[in-house]
Protein backbone atom coordinates (compact mmCIF):
# COMPACT_ATOMS: atom_id res chain seq x y z
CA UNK A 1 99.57 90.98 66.86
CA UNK A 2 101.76 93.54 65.60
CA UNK A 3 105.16 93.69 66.87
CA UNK A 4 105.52 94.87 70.34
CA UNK A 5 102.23 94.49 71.00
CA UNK A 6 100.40 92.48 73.80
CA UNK A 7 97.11 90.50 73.70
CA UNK A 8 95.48 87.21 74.42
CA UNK A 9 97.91 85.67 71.79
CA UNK A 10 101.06 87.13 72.83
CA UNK A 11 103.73 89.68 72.47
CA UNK A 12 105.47 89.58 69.02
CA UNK A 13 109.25 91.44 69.41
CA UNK A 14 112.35 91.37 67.41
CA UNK A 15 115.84 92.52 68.50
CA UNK A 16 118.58 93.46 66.09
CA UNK A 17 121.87 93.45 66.13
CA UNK A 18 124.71 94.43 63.42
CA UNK A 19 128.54 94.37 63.49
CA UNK A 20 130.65 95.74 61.42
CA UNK A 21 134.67 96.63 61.35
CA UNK A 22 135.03 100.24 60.88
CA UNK A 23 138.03 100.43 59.78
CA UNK A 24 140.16 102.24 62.45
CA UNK A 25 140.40 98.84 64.27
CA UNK A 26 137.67 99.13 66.07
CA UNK A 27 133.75 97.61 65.46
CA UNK A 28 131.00 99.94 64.71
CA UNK A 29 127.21 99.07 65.52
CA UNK A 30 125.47 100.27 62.48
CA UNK A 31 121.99 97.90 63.46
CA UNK A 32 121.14 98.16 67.25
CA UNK A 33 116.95 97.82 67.44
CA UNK A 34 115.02 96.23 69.90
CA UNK A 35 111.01 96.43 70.02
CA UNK A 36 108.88 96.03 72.96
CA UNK A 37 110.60 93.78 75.35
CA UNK A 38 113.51 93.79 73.86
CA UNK A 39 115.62 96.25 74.03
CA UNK A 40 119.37 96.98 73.64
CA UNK A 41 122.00 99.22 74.93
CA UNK A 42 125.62 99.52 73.77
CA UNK A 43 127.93 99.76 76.96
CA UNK A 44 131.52 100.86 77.06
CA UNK A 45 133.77 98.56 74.51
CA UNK A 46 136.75 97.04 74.76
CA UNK A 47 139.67 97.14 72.78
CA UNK A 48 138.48 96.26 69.37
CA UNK A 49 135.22 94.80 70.45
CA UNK A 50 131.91 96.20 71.09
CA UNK A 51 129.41 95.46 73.73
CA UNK A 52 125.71 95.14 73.61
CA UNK A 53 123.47 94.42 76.70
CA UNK A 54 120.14 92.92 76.13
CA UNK A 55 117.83 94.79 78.64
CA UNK A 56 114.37 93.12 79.30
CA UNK A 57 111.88 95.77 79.53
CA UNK A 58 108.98 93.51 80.74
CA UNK A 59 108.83 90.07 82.30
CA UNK A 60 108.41 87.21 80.36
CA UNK A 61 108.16 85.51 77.96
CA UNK A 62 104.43 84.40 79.04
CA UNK A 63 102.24 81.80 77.00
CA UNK A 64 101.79 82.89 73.55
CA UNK A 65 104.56 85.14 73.45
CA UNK A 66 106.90 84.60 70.29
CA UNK A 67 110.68 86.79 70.94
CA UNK A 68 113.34 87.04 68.24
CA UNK A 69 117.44 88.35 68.63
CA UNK A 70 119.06 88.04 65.83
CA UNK A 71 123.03 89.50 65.75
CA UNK A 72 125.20 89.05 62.39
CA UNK A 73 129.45 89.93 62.83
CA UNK A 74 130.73 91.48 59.58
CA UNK A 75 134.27 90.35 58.45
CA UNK A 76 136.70 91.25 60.85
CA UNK A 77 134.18 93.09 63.88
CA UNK A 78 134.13 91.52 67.37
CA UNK A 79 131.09 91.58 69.13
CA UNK A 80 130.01 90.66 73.11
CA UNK A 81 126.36 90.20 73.63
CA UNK A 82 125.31 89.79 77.85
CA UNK A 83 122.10 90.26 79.19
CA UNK A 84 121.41 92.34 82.15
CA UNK A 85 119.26 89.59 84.13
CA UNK A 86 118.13 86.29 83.70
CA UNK A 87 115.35 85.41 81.81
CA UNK A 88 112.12 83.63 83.14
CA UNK A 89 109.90 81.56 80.89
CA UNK A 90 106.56 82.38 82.73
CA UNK A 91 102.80 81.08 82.72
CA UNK A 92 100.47 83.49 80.65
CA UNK A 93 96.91 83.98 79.49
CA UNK A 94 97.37 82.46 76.49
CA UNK A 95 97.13 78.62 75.95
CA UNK A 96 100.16 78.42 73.44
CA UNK A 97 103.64 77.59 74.19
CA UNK A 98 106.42 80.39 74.73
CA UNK A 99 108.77 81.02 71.88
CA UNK A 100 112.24 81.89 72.34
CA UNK A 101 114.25 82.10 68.96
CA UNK A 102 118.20 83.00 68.43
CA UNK A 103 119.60 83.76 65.45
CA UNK A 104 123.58 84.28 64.87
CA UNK A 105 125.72 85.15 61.71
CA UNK A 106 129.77 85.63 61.88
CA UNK A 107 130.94 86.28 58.72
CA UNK A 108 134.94 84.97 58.37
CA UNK A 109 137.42 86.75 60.87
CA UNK A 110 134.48 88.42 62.79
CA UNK A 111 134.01 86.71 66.35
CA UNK A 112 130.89 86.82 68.50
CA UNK A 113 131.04 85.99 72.21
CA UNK A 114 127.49 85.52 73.24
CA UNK A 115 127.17 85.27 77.06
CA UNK A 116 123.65 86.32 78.40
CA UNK A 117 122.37 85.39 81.87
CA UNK A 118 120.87 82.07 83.00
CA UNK A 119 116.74 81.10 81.90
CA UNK A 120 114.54 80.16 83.95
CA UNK A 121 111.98 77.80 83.57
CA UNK A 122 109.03 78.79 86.24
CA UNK A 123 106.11 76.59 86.98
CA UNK A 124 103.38 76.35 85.12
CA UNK A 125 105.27 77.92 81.72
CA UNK A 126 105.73 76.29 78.50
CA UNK A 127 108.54 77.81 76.21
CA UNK A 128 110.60 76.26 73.44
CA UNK A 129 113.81 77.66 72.87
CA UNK A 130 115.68 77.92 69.20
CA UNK A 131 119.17 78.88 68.97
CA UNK A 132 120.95 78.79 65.25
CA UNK A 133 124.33 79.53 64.37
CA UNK A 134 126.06 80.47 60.78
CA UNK A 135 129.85 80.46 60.64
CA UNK A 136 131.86 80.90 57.75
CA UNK A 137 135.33 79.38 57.57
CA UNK A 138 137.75 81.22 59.76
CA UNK A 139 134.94 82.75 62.14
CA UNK A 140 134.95 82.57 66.03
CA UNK A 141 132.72 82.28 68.25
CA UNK A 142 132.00 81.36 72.43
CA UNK A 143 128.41 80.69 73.34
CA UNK A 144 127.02 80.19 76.72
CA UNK A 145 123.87 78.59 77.44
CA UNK A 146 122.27 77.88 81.01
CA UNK A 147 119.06 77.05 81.92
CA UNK A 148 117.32 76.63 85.20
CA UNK A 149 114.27 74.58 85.81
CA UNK A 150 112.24 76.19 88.04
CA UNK A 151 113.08 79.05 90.91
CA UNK A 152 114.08 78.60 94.53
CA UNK A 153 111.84 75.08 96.04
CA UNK A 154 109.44 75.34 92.63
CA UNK A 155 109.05 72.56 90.16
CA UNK A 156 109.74 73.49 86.37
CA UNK A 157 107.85 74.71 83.50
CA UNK A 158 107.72 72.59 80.26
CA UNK A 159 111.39 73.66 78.44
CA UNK A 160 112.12 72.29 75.20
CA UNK A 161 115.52 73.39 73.56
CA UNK A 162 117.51 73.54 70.01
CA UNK A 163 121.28 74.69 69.30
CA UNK A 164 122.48 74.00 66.11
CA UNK A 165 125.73 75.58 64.99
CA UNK A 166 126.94 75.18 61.48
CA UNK A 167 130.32 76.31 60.18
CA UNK A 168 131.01 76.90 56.28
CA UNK A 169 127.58 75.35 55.66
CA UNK A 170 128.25 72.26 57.09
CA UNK A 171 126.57 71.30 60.89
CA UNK A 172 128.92 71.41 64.10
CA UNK A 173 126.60 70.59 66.26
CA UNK A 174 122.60 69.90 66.50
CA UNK A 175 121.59 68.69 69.79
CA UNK A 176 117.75 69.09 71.33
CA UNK A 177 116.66 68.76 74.75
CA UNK A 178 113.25 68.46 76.48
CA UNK A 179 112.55 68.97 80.73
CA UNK A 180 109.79 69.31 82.83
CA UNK A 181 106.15 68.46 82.67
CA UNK A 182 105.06 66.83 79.65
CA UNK A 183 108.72 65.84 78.64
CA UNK A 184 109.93 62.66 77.40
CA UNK A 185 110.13 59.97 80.35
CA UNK A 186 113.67 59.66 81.41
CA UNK A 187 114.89 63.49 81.48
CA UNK A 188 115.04 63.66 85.05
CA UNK A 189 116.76 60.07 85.69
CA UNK A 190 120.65 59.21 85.77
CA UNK A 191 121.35 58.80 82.37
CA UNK A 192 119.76 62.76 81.74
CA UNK A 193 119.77 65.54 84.51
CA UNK A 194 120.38 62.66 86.92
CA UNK A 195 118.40 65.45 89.81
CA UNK A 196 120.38 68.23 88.76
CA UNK A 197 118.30 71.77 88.19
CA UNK A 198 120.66 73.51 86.88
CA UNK A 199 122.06 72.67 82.76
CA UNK A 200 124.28 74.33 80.74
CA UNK A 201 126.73 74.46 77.89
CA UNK A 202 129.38 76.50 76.44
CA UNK A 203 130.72 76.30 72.63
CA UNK A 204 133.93 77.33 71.72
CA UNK A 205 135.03 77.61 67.92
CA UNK A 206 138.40 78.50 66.89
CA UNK A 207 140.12 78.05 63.95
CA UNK A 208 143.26 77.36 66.01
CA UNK A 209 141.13 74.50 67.26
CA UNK A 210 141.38 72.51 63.98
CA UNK A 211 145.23 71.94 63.64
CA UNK A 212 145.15 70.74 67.82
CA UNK A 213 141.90 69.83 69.06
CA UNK A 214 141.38 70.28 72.36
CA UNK A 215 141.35 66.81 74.35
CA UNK A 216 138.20 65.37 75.83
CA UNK A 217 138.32 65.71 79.53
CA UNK A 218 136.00 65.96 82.71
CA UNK A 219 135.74 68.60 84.64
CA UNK A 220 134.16 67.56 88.20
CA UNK A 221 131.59 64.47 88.52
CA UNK A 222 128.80 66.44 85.93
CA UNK A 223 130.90 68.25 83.57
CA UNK A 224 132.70 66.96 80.52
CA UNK A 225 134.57 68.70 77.47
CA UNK A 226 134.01 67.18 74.47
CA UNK A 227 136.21 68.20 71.31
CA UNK A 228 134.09 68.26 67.88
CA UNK A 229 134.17 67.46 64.78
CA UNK A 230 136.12 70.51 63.33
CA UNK A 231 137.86 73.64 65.16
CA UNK A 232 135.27 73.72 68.00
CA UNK A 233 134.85 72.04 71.76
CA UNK A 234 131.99 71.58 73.76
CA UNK A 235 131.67 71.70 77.62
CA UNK A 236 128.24 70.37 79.07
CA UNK A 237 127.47 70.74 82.50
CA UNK A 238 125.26 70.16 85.84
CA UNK A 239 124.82 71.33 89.26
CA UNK A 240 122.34 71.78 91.90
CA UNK A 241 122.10 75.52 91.10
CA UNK A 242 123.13 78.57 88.61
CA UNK A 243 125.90 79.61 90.69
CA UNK A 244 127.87 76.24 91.05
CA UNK A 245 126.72 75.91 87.17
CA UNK A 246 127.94 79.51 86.26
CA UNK A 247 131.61 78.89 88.25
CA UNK A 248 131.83 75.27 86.17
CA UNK A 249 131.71 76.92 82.83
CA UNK A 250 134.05 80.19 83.91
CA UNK A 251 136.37 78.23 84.54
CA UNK A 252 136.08 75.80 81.40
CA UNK A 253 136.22 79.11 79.30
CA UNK A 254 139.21 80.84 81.04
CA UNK A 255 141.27 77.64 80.24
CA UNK A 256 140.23 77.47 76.58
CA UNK A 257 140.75 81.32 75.92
């Protein structure tokens, strides 16, 4: 299918997005396109930095469909990227798996802060989720991922999920995760989501970050900050529900802003 377009095998749909400094200390937008379910809307900046909202224009994604974002930060541009409501990975007519894929360029001294809303795995769907990063020396960059598995008293979908992040060419992080039906044994037991419903991360890179790294430290019973190997921390999380999991992860990020 072409993209945009629906059918037994899925909606095809690509999102856009393109940074750039413009010079009067602010950051211009000269790529904003969405197709189909995707689409984008600039909102009202601030300071130097300019917002996007991802708006879904149809549910999904369903079986079979295949969505792309991809955002890349010019030298020197700051960009925000939310969403305006979660996502929820739903059962379609077609057979084949969901396909969520993220792709993110900061070129050195831009900085992206990508916060969208939570995902939601429903019952009965099957979506695999991609998420690469490309920093260049001296970027920045605060990335927030949550995911839900299932919606209020609903077992989950099948959710299978990729972040890689890779500064100057070199990898910063590469972890994978698979929940729900179908999954590796063990992701629900103690030593994985231990009953939680509720996962998420958040990445911060900084080049401040490589002269002190921040110390490893817990945050609550299910929440941990882990410094990394270069000027970057990670804070993984669990609760019983997106809310508890949202407040976790505000409050990791207001103390490493």
């Amino acid at each position: 299918m072409t993209a945009g377009d629906a059918g037994v095998t899925g909606v095809r749909a690509l999102a856009r997005i393109g940074a750039r400094a413009d010079g009067r200390g602010g950051t211009a937008l000269p790529t904003l396109e969405g197709q189909g379910p995707l689409a984008l809307r600039r909102t009202r900046a601030s300071g130097s930095e300019a917002r996007v909202m991802l708006v879904g224009a149809m549910s999904g994604p369903l079986g079979g469909d295949h969505f792309t974002v991809e955002a890349e930060v010019g030298e020197g541009a700051r960009l925000h990227v939310g969403s305006a409501a979660a996502t929820i990975a739903l059962p379609g007519q077609a057979k084949d798996e969901a396909r969520y894929d993220v792709r993110l360029t900061v070129a050195e001294g831009g900085e992206l802060r990508w916060l969208p809303e939570q995902l939601i795995s429903a019952n009965g769907s099957e979506l695999c989720v991609s998420t690469g990063v490309d920093l260049a020396a001296g970027a920045r960059l605060v990335l927030r991922e949550e995911q839900v598995l299932g919606r209020a008293n609903e077992e989950p979908g099948r959710l299978a999920s990729r972040l890689t992040v890779r500064l100057d060419g070199r990898p910063l992080l590469d972890q994978e995760l698979s929940c729900g039906p179908g999954a590796p044994g063990g992701w629900d037991g103690p030593a994985v989501l231990a009953g939680h419903r509720a996962l998420g991360q958040l990445i911060v890179v900084r080049p401040e970050f490589g002269g002190k790294p921040v110390e490893a430290r817990l945050l609550g019973e299910y929440a941990v900050v882990t410094p990394l190997a270069g000027p970057g921390v990670l804070v993984t999380a669990l609760a019983p529900d997106a809310l508890r999991l949202r407040r976790i992860l505000d409050e990791a990020l207001g103390a490493l802003a």
